[in-house]
PDB file of N, CA and C in Angstrom:
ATOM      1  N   UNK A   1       9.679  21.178  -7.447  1.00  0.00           N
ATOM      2  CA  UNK A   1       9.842  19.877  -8.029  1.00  0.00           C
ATOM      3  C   UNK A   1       8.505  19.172  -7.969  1.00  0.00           C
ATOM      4  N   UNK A   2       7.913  18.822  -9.158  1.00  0.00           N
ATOM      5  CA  UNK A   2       7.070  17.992  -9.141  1.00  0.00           C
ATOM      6  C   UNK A   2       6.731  16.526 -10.146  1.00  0.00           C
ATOM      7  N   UNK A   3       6.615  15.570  -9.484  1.00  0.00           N
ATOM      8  CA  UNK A   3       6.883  14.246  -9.770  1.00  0.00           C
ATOM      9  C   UNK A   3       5.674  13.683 -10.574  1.00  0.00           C
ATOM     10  N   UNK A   4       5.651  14.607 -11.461  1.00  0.00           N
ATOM     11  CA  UNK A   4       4.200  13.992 -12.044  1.00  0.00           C
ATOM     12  C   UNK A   4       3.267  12.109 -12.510  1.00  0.00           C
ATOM     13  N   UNK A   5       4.929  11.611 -12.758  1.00  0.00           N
ATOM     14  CA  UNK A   5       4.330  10.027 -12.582  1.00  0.00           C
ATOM     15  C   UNK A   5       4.860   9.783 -11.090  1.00  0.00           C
ATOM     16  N   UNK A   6       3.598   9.989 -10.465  1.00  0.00           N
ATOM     17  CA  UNK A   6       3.942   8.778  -9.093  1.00  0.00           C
ATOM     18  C   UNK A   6       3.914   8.185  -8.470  1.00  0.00           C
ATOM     19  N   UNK A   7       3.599   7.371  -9.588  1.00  0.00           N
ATOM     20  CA  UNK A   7       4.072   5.491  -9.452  1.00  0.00           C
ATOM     21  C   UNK A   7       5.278   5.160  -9.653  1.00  0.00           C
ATOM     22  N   UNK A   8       6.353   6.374 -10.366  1.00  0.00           N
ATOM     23  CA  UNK A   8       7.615   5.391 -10.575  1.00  0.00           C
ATOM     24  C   UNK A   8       8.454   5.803  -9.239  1.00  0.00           C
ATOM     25  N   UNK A   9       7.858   6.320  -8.360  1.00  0.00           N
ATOM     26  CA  UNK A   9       8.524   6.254  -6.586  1.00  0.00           C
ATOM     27  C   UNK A   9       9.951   6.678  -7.242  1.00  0.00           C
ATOM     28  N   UNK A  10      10.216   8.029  -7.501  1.00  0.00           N
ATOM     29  CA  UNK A  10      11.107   8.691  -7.802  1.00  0.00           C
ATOM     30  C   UNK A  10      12.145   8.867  -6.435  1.00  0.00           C
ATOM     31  N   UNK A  11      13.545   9.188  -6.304  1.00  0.00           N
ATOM     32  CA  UNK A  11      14.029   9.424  -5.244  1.00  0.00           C
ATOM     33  C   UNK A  11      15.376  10.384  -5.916  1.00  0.00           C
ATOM     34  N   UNK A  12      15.734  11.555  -5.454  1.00  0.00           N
ATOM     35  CA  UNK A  12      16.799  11.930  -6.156  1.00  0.00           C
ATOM     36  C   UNK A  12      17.598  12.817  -4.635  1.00  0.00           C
ATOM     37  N   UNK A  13      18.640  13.478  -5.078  1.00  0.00           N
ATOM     38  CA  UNK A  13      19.237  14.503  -4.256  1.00  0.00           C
ATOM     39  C   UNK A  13      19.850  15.548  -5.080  1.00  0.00           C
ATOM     40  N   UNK A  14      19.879  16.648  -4.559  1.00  0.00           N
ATOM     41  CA  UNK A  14      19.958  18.018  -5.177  1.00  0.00           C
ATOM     42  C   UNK A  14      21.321  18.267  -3.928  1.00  0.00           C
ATOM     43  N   UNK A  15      22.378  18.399  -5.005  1.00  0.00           N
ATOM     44  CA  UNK A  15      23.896  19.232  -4.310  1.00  0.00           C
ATOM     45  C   UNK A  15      23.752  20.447  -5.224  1.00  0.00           C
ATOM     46  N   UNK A  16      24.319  21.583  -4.162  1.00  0.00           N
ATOM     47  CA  UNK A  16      24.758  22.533  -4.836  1.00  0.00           C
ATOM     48  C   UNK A  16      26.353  22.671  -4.488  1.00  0.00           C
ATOM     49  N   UNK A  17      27.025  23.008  -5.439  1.00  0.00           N
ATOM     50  CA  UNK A  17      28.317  22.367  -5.482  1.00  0.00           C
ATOM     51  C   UNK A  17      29.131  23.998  -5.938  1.00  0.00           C
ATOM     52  N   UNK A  18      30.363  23.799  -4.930  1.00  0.00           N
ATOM     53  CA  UNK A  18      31.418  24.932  -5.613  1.00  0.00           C
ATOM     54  C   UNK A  18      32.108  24.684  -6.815  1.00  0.00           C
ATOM     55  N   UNK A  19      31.641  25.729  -8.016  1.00  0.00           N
ATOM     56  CA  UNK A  19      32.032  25.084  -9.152  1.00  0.00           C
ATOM     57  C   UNK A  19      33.291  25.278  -9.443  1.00  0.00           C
ATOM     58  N   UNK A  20      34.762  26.196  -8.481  1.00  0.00           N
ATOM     59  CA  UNK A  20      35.892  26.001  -8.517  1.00  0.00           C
ATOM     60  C   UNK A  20      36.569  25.112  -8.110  1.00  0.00           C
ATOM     61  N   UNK A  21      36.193  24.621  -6.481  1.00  0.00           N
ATOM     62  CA  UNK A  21      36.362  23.733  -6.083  1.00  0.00           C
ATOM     63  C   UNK A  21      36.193  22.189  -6.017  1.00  0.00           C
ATOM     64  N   UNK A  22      35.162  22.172  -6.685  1.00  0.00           N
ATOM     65  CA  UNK A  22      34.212  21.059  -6.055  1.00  0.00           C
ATOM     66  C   UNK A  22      33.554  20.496  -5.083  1.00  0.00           C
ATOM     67  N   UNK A  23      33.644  21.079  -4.242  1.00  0.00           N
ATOM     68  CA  UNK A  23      33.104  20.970  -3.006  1.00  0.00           C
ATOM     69  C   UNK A  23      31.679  21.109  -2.884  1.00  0.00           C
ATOM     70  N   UNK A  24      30.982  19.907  -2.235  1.00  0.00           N
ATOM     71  CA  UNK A  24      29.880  20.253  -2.065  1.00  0.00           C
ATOM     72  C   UNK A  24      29.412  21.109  -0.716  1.00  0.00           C
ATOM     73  N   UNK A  25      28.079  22.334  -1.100  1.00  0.00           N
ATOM     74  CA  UNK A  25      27.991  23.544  -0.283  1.00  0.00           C
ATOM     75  C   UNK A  25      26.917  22.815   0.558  1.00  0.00           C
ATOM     76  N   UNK A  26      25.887  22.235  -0.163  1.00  0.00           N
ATOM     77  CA  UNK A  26      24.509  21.606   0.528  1.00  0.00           C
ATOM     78  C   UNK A  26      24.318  20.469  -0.397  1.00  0.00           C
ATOM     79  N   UNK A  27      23.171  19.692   0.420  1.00  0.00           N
ATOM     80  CA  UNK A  27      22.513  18.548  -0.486  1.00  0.00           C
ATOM     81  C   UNK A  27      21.871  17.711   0.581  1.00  0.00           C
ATOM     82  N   UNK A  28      20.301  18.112  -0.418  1.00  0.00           N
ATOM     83  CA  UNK A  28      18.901  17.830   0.001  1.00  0.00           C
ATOM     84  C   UNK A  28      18.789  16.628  -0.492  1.00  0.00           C
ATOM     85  N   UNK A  29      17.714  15.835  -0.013  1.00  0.00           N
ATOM     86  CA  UNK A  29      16.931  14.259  -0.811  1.00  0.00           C
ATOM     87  C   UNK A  29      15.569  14.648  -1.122  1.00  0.00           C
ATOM     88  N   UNK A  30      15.026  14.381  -1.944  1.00  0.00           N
ATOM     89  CA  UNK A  30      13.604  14.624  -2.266  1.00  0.00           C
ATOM     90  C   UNK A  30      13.413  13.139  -2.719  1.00  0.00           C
ATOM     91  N   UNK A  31      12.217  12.534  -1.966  1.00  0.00           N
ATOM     92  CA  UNK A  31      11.333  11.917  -2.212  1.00  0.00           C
ATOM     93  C   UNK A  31       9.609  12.097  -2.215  1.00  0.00           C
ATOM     94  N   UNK A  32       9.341  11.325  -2.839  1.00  0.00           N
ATOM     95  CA  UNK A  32       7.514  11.542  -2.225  1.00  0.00           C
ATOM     96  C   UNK A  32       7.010  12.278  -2.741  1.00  0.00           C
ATOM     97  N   UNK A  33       7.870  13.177  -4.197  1.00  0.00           N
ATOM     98  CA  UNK A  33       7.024  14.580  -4.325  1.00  0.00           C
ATOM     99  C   UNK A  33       5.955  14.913  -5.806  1.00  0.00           C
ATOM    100  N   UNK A  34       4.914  13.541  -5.414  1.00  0.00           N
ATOM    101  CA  UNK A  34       4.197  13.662  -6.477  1.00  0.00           C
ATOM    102  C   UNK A  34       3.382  14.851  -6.453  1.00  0.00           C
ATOM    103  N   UNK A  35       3.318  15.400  -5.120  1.00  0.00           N
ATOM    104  CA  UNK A  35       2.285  16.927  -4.542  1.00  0.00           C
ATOM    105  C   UNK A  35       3.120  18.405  -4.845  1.00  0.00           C
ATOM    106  N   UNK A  36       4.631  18.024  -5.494  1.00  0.00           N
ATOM    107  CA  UNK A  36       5.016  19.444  -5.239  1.00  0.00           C
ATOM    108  C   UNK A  36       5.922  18.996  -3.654  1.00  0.00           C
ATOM    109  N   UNK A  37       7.390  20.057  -4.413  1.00  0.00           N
ATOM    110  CA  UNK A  37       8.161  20.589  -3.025  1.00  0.00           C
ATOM    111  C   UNK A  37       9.125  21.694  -3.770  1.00  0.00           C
ATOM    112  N   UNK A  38       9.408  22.930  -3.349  1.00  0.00           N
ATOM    113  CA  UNK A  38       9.979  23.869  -3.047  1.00  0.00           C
ATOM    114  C   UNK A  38      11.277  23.635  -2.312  1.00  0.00           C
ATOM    115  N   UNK A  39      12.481  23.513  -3.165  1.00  0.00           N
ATOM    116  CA  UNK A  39      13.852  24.013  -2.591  1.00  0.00           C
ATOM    117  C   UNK A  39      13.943  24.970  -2.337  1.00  0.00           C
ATOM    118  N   UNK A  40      14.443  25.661  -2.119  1.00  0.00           N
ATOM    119  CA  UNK A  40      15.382  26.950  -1.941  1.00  0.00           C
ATOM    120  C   UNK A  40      16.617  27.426  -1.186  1.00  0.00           C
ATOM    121  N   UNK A  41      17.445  28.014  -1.849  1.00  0.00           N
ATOM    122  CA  UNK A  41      18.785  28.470  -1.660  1.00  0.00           C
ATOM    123  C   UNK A  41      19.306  29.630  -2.204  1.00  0.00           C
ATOM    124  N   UNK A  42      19.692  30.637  -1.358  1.00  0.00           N
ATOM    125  CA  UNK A  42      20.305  31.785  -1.378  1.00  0.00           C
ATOM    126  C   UNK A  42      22.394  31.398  -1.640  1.00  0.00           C
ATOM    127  N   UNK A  43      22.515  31.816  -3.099  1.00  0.00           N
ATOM    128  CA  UNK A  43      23.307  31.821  -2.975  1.00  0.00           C
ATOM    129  C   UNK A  43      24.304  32.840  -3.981  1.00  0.00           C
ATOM    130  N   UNK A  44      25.397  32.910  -4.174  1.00  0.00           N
ATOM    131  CA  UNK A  44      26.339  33.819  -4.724  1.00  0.00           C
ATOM    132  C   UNK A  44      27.505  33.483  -5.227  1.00  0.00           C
ATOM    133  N   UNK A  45      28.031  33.910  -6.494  1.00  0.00           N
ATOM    134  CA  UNK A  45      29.127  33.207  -6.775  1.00  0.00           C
ATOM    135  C   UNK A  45      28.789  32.082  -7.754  1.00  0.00           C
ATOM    136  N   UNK A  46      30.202  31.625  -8.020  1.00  0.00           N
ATOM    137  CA  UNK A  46      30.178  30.196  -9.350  1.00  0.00           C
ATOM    138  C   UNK A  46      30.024  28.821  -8.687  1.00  0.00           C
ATOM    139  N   UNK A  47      28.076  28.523  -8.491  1.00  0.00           N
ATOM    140  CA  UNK A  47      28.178  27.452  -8.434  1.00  0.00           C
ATOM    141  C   UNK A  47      27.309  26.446  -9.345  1.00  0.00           C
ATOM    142  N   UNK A  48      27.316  25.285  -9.095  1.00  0.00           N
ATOM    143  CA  UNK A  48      26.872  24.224 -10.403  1.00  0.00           C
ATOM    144  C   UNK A  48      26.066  23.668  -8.929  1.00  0.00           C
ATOM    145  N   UNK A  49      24.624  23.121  -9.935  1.00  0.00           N
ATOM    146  CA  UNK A  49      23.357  22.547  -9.358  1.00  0.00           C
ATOM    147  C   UNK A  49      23.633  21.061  -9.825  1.00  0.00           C
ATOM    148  N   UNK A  50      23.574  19.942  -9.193  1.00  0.00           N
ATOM    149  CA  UNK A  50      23.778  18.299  -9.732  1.00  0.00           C
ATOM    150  C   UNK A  50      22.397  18.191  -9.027  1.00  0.00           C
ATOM    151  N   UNK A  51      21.507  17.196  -9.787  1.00  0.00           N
ATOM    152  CA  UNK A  51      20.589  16.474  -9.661  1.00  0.00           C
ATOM    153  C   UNK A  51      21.268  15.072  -9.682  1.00  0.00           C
ATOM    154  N   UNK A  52      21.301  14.226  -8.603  1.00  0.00           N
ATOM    155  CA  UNK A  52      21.468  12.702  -8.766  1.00  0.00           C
ATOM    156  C   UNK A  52      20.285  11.814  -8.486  1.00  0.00           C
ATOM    157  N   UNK A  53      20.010  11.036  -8.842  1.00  0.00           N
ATOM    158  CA  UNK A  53      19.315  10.055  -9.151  1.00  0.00           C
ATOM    159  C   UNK A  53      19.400   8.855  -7.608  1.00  0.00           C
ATOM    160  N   UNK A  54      18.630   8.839  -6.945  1.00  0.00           N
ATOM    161  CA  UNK A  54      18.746   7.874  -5.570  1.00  0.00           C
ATOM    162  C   UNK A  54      17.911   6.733  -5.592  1.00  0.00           C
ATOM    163  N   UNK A  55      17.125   6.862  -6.950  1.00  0.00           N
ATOM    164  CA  UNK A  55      15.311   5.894  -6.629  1.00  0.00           C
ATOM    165  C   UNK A  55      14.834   5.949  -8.142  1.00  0.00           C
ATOM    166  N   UNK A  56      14.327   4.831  -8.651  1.00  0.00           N
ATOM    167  CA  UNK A  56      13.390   4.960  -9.195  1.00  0.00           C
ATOM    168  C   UNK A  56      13.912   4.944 -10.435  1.00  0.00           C
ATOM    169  N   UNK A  57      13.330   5.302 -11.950  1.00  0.00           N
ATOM    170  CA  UNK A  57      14.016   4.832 -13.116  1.00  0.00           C
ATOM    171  C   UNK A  57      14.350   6.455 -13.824  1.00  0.00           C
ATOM    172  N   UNK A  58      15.011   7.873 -12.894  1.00  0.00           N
ATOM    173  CA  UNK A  58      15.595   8.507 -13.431  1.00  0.00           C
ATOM    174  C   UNK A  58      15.124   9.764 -12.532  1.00  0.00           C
ATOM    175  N   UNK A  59      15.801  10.762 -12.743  1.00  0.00           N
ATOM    176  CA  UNK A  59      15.923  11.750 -11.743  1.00  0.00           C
ATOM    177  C   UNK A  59      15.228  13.034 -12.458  1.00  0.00           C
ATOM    178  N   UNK A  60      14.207  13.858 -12.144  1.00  0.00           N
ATOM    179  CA  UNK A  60      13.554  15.392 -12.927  1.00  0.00           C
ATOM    180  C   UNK A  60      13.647  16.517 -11.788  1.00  0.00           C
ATOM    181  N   UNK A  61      13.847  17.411 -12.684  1.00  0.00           N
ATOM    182  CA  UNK A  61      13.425  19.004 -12.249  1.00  0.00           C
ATOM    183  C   UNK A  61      12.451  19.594 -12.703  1.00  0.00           C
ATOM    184  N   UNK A  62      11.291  19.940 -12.098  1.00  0.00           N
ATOM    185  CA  UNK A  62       9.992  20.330 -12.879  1.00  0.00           C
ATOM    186  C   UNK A  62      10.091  22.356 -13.273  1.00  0.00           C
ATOM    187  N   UNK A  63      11.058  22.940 -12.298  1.00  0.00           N
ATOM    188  CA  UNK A  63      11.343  24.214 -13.125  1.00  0.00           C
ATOM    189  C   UNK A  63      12.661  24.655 -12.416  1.00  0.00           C
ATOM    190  N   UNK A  64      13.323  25.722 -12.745  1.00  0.00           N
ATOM    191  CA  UNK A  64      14.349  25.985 -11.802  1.00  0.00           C
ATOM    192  C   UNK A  64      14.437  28.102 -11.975  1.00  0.00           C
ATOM    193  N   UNK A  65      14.082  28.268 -10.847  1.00  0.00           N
ATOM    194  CA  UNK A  65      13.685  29.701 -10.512  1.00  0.00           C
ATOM    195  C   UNK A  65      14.718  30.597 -10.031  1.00  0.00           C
ATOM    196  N   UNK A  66      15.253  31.884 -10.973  1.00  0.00           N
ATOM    197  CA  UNK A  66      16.418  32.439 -10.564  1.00  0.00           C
ATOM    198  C   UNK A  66      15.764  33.940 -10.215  1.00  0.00           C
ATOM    199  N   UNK A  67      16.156  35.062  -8.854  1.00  0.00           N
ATOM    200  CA  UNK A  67      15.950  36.211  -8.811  1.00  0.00           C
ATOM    201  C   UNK A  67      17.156  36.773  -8.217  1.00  0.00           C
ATOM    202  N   UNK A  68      16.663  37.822  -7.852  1.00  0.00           N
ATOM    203  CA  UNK A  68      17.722  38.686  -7.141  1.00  0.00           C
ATOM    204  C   UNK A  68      17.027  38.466  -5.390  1.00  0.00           C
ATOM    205  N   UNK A  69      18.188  38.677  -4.631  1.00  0.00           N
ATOM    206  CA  UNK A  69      17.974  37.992  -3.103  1.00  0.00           C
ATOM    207  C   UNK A  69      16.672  39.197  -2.359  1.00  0.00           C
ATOM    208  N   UNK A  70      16.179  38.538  -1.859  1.00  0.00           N
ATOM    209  CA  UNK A  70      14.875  39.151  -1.370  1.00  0.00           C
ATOM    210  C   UNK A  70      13.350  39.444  -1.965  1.00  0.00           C
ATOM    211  N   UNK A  71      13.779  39.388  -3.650  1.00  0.00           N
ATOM    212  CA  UNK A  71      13.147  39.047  -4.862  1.00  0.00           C
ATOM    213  C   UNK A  71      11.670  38.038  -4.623  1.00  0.00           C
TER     214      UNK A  71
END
């Protein structure tokens, strides 16, 4: 994730969510990240990624990286 305007003091949170259930599995906060930050999560199965919005005038994902585990 990288926050390329940052001046607009972005703030968001990243759930990864069971997409049968709904249930949320995890969920991170990212602030501050006009330098770059690295999530990561090992996971398996049907789930859905939510980006919410905590700060600032809207919430980004600068790429989103899929492999095989150990990859």
């Amino acid at each position: 994730m990288v926050d390329w305007d940052g001046a607009m003091t972005r703030a968001e949170r990243i759930d990864v969510v069971d997409a049968a259930t709904g249930a949320v599995l995890d969920s991170r906060a990212v602030s501050g990240f006009s330098g770059g930050k690295y999530l990561v999560w090992t996971v398996k199965g049907h789930v859905r990624i939510q980006v919410v919005r905590t700060g600032g005038a809207n919430a980004v994902v600068s790429a989103v990286f899929f492999g095989p585990a150990g990859g």
